[in-house]
C-alpha atoms as a PDB file:
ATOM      1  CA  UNK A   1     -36.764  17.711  74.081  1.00  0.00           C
ATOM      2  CA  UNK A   2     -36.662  14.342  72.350  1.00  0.00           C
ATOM      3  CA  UNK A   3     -37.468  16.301  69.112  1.00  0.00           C
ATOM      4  CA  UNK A   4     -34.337  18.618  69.764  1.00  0.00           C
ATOM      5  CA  UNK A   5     -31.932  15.613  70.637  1.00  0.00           C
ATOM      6  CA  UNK A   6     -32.878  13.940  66.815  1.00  0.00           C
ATOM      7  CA  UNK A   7     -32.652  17.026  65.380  1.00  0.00           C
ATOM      8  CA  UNK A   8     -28.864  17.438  66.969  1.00  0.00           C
ATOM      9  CA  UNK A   9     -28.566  13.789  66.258  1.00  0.00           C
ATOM     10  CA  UNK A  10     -29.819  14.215  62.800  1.00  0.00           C
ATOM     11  CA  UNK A  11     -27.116  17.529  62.137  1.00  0.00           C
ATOM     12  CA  UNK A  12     -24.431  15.885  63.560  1.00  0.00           C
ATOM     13  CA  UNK A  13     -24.711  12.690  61.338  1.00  0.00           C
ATOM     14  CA  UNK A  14     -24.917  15.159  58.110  1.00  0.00           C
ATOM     15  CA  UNK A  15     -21.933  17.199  59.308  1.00  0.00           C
ATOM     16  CA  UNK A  16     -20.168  13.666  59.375  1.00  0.00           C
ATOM     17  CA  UNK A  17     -21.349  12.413  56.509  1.00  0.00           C
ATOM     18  CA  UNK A  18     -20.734  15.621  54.612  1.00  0.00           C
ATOM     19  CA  UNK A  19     -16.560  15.526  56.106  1.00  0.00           C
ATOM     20  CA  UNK A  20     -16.583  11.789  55.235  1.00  0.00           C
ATOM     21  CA  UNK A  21     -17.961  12.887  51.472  1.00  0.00           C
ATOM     22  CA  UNK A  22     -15.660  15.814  51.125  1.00  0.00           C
ATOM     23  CA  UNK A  23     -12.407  13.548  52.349  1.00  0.00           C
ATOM     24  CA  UNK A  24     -13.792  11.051  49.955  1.00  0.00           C
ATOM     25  CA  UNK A  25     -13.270  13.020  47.259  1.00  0.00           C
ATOM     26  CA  UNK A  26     -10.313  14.224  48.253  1.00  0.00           C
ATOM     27  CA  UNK A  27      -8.687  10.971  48.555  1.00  0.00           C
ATOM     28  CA  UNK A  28     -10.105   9.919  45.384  1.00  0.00           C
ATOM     29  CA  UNK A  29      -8.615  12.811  43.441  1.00  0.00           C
ATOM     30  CA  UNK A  30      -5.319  12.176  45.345  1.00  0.00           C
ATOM     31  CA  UNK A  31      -6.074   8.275  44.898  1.00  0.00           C
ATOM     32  CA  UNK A  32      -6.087   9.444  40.978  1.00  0.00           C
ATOM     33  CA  UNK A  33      -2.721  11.635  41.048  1.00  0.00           C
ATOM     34  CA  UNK A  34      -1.089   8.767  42.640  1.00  0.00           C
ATOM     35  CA  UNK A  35      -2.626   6.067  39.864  1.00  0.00           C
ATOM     36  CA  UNK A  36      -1.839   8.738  37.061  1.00  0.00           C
ATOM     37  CA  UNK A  37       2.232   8.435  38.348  1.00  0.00           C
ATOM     38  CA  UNK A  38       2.090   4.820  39.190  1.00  0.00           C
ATOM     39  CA  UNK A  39       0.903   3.945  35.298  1.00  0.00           C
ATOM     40  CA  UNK A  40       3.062   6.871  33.844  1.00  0.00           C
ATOM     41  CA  UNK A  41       6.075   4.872  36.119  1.00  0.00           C
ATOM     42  CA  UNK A  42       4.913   1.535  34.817  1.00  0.00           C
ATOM     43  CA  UNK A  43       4.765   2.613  31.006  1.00  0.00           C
ATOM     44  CA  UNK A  44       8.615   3.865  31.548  1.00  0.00           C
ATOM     45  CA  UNK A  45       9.720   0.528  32.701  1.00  0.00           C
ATOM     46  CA  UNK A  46      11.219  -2.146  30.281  1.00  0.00           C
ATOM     47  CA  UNK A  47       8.064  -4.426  31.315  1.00  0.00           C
ATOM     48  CA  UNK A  48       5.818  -1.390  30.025  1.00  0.00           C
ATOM     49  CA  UNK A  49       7.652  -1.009  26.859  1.00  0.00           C
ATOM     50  CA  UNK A  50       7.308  -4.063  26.314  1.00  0.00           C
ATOM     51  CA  UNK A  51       3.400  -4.809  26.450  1.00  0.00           C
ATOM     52  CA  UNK A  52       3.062  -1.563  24.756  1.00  0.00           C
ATOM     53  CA  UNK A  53       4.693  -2.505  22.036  1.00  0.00           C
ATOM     54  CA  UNK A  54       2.969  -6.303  22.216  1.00  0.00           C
ATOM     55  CA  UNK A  55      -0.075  -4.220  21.665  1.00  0.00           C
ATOM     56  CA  UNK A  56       1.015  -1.965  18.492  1.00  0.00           C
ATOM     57  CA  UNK A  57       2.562  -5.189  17.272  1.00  0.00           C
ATOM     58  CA  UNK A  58      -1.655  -7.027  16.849  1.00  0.00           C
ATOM     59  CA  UNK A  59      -2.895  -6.852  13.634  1.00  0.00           C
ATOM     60  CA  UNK A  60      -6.078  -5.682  14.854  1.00  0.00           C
ATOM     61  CA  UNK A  61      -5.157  -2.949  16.489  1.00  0.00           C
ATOM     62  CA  UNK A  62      -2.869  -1.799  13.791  1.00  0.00           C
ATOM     63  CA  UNK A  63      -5.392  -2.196  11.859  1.00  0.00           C
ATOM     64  CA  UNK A  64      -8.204  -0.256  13.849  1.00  0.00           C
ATOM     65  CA  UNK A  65      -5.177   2.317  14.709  1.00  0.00           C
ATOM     66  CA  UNK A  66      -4.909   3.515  10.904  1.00  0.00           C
ATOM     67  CA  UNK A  67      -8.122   2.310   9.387  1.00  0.00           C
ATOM     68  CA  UNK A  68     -10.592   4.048  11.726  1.00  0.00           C
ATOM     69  CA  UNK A  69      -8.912   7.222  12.061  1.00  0.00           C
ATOM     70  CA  UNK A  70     -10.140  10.407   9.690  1.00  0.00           C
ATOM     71  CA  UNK A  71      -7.081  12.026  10.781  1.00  0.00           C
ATOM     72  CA  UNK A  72      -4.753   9.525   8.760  1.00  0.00           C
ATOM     73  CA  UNK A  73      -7.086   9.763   5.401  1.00  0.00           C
ATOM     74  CA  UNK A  74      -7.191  14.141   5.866  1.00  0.00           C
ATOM     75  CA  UNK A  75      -3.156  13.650   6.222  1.00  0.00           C
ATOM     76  CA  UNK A  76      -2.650  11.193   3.436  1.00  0.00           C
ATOM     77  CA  UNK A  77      -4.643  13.496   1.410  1.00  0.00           C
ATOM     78  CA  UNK A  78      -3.272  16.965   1.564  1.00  0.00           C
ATOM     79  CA  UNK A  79       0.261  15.222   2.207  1.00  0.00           C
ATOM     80  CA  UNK A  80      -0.256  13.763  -1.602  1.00  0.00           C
ATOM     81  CA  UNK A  81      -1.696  16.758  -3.070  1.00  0.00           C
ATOM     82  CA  UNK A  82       0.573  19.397  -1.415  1.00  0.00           C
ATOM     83  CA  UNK A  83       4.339  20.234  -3.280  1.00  0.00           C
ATOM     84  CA  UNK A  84       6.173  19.016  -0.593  1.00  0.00           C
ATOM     85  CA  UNK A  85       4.154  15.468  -0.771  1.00  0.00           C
ATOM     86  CA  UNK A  86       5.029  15.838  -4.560  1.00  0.00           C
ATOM     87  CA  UNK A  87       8.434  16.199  -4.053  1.00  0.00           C
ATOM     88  CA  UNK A  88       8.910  13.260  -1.009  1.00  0.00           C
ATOM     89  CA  UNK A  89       7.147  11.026  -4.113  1.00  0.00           C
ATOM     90  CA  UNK A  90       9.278  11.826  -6.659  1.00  0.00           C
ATOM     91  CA  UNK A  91      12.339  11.316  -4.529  1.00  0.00           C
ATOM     92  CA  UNK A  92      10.283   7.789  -3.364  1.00  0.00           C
ATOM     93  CA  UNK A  93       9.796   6.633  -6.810  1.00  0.00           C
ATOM     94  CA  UNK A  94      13.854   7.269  -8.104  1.00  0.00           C
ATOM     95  CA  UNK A  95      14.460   4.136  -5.917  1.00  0.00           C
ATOM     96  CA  UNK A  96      14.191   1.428  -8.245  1.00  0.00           C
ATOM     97  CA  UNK A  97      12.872  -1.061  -5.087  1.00  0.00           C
ATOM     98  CA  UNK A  98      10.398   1.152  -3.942  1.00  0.00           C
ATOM     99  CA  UNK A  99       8.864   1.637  -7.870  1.00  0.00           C
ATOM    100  CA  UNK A 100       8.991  -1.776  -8.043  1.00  0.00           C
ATOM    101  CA  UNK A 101       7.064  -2.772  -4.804  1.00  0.00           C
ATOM    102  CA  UNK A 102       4.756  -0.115  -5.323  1.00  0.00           C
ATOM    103  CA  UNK A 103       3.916  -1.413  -8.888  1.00  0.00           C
ATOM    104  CA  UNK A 104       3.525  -5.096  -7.886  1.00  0.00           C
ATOM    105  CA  UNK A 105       1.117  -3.324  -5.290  1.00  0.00           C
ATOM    106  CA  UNK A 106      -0.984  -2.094  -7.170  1.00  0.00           C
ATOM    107  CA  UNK A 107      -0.749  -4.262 -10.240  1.00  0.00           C
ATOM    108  CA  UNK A 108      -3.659  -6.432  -9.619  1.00  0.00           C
ATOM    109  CA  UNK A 109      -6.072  -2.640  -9.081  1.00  0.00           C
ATOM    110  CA  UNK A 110      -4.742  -1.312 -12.235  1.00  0.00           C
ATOM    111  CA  UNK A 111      -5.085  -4.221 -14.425  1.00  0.00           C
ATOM    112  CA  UNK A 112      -8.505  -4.567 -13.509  1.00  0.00           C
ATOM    113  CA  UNK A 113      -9.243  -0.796 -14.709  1.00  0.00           C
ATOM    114  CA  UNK A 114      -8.250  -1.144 -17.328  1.00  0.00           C
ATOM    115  CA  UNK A 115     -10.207  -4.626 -17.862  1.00  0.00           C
ATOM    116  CA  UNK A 116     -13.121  -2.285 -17.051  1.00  0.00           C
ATOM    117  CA  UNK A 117     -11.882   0.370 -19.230  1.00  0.00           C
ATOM    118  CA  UNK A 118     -11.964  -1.923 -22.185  1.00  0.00           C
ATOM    119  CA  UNK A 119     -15.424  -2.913 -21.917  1.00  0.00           C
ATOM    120  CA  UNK A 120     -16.870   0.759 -21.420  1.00  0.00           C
ATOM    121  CA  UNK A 121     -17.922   1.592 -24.947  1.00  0.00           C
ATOM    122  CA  UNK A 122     -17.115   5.173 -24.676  1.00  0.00           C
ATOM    123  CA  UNK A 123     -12.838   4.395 -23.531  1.00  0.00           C
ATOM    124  CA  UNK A 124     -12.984   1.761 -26.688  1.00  0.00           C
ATOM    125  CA  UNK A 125     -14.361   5.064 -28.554  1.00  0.00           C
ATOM    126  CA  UNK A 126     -11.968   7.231 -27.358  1.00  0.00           C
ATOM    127  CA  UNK A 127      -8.885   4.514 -28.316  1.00  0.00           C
ATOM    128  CA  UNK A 128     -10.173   4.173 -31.352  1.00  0.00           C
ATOM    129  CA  UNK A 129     -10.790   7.369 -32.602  1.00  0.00           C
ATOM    130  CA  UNK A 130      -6.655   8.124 -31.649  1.00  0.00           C
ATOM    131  CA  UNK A 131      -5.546   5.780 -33.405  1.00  0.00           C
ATOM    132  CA  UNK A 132      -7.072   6.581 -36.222  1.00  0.00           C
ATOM    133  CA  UNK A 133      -5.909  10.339 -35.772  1.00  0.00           C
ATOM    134  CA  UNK A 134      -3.443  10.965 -38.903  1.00  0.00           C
ATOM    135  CA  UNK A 135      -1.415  13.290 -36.953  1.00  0.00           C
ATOM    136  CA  UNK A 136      -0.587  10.273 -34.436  1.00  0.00           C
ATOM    137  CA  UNK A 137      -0.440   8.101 -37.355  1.00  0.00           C
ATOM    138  CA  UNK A 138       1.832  10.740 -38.718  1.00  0.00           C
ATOM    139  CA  UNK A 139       4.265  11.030 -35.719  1.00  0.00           C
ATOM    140  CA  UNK A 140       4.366   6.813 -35.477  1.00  0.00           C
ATOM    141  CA  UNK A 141       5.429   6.489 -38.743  1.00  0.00           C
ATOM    142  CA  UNK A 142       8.168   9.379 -38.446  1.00  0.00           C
ATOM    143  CA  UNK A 143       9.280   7.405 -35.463  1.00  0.00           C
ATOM    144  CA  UNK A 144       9.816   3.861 -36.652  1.00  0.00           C
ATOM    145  CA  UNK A 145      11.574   5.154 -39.775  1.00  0.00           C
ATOM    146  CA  UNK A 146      14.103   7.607 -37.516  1.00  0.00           C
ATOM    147  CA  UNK A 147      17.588   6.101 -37.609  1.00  0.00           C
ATOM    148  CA  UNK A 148      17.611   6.567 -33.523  1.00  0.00           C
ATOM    149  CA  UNK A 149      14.478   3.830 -33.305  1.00  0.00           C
ATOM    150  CA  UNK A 150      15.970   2.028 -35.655  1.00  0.00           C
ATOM    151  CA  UNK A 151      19.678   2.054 -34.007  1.00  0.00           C
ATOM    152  CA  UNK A 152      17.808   0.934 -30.734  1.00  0.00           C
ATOM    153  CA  UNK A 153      15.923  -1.592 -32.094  1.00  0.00           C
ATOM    154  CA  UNK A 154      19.392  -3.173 -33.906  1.00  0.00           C
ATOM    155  CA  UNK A 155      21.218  -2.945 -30.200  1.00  0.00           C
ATOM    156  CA  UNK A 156      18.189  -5.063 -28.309  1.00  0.00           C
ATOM    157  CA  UNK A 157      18.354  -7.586 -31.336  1.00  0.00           C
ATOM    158  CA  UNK A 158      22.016  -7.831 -30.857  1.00  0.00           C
ATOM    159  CA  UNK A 159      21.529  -7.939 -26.903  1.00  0.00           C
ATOM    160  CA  UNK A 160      19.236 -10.768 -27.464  1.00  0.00           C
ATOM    161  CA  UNK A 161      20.899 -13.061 -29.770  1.00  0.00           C
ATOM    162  CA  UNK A 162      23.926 -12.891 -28.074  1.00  0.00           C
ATOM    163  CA  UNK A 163      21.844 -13.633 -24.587  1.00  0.00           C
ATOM    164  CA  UNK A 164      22.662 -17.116 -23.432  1.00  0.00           C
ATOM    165  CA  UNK A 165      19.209 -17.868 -22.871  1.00  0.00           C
ATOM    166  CA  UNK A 166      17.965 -17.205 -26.078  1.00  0.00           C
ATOM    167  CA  UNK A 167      20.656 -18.999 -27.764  1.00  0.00           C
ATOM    168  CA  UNK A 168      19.628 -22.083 -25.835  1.00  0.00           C
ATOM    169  CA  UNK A 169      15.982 -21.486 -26.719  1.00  0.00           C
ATOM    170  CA  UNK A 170      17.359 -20.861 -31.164  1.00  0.00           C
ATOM    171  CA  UNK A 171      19.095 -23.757 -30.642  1.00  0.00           C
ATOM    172  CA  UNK A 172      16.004 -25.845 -29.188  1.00  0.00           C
ATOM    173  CA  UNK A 173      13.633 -24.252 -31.625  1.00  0.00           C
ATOM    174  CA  UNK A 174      16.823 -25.085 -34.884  1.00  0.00           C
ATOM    175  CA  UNK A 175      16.601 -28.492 -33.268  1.00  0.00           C
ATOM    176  CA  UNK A 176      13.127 -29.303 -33.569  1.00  0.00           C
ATOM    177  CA  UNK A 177      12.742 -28.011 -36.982  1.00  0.00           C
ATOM    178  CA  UNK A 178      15.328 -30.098 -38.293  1.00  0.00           C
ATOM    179  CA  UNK A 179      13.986 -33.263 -36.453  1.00  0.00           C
ATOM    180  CA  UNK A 180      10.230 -32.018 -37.686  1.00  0.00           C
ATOM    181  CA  UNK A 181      12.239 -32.237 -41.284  1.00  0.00           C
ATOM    182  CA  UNK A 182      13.674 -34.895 -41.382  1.00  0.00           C
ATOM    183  CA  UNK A 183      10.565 -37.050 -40.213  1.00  0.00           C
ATOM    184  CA  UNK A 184       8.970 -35.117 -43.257  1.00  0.00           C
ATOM    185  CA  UNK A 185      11.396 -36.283 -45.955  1.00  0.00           C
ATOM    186  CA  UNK A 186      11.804 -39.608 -44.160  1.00  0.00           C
ATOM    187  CA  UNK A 187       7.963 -40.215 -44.754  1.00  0.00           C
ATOM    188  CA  UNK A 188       7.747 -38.945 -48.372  1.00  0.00           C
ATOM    189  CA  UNK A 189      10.073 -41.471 -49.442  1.00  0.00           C
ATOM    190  CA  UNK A 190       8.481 -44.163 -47.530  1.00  0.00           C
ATOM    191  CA  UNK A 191       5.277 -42.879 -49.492  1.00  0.00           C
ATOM    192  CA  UNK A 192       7.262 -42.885 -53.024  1.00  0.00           C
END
């Protein structure tokens, strides 16, 4: 008899604990619903806004945002390589500011390859071996002899004399000469 009442006392505690376990998760799934809408309710608030943008705003998570993400290298790569990645660039690089950031941007990277490139004996090769190609010597000479060159190179003269900068810097150069001449003849006589 005692055997039968723990065995009944024994079922009774698992049916309980089994209910208790099964409304456990119950609430916790409807415990999780009712978190999901509370933070979804949060984010939509000014508050929420707010510290999510506080957030994007860190450097490091920018940084960890774009940087650690093979996503953003896959896009950057078949958005440069496909036509209509070509054609947003050329339409990027008619705007005169946006050539001219990108080139300070990357001055410092290219002016070391080329550094580099200067150094490697087979690029000095190459270099040398075109200029030394008659044909380009050819088509240089035909070019500084046209009348166009030599109309262009007359109107950036002209633009520069007449620049008041470089009239300053004539004058200062004029100036010096003179002086410099002067102290010349003034110390041959001395010698005679």
């Amino acid at each position: 008899m005692r055997n039968k009442r723990n065995l009944l006392l024994i079922l009774l505690l698992a049916f309980a604990l089994t209910g208790c376990a099964q409304s456990d998760a119950a609430s916790r799934e409807l415990d999780y619903e009712e978190t999901k809408k509370m933070v979804v309710d949060i984010l939509k608030t000014d508050d929420g806004k707010k510290a999510l943008q506080e957030i994007m705003a860190d450097d490091g998570m920018k940084e960890k945002l774009v940087m650690d993400q093979t996503v953003v290298t896959d896009t950057i790569e078949k958005t440069l390589t496909s036509e209509k990645g070509a054609d947003f660039w050329k339409k990027q690089f008619e705007d005169p500011k946006f050539a001219e950031a990108m080139a300070k941007g990357m001055q410092k990277e290219q002016e070391a390859l080329i550094k580099n490139l200067m150094k490697d004996p087979e690029y000095r090769a190459m270099m040398i071996g075109l200029m030394k190609d008659p044909e380009l010597t050819k088509e240089v000479t035909t070019l500084l002899k046209s009348n166009e060159y030599r109309k262009e190179i007359q109107s950036v003269m002209t633009e520069t004399f007449e620049s008041p900068l470089y009239k300053a810097k004539i004058e200062d150069i004029l100036l010096k000469a003179a002086t410099e001449q002067a102290k010349g003849e003034e110390k041959k006589e001395e010698d005679k």
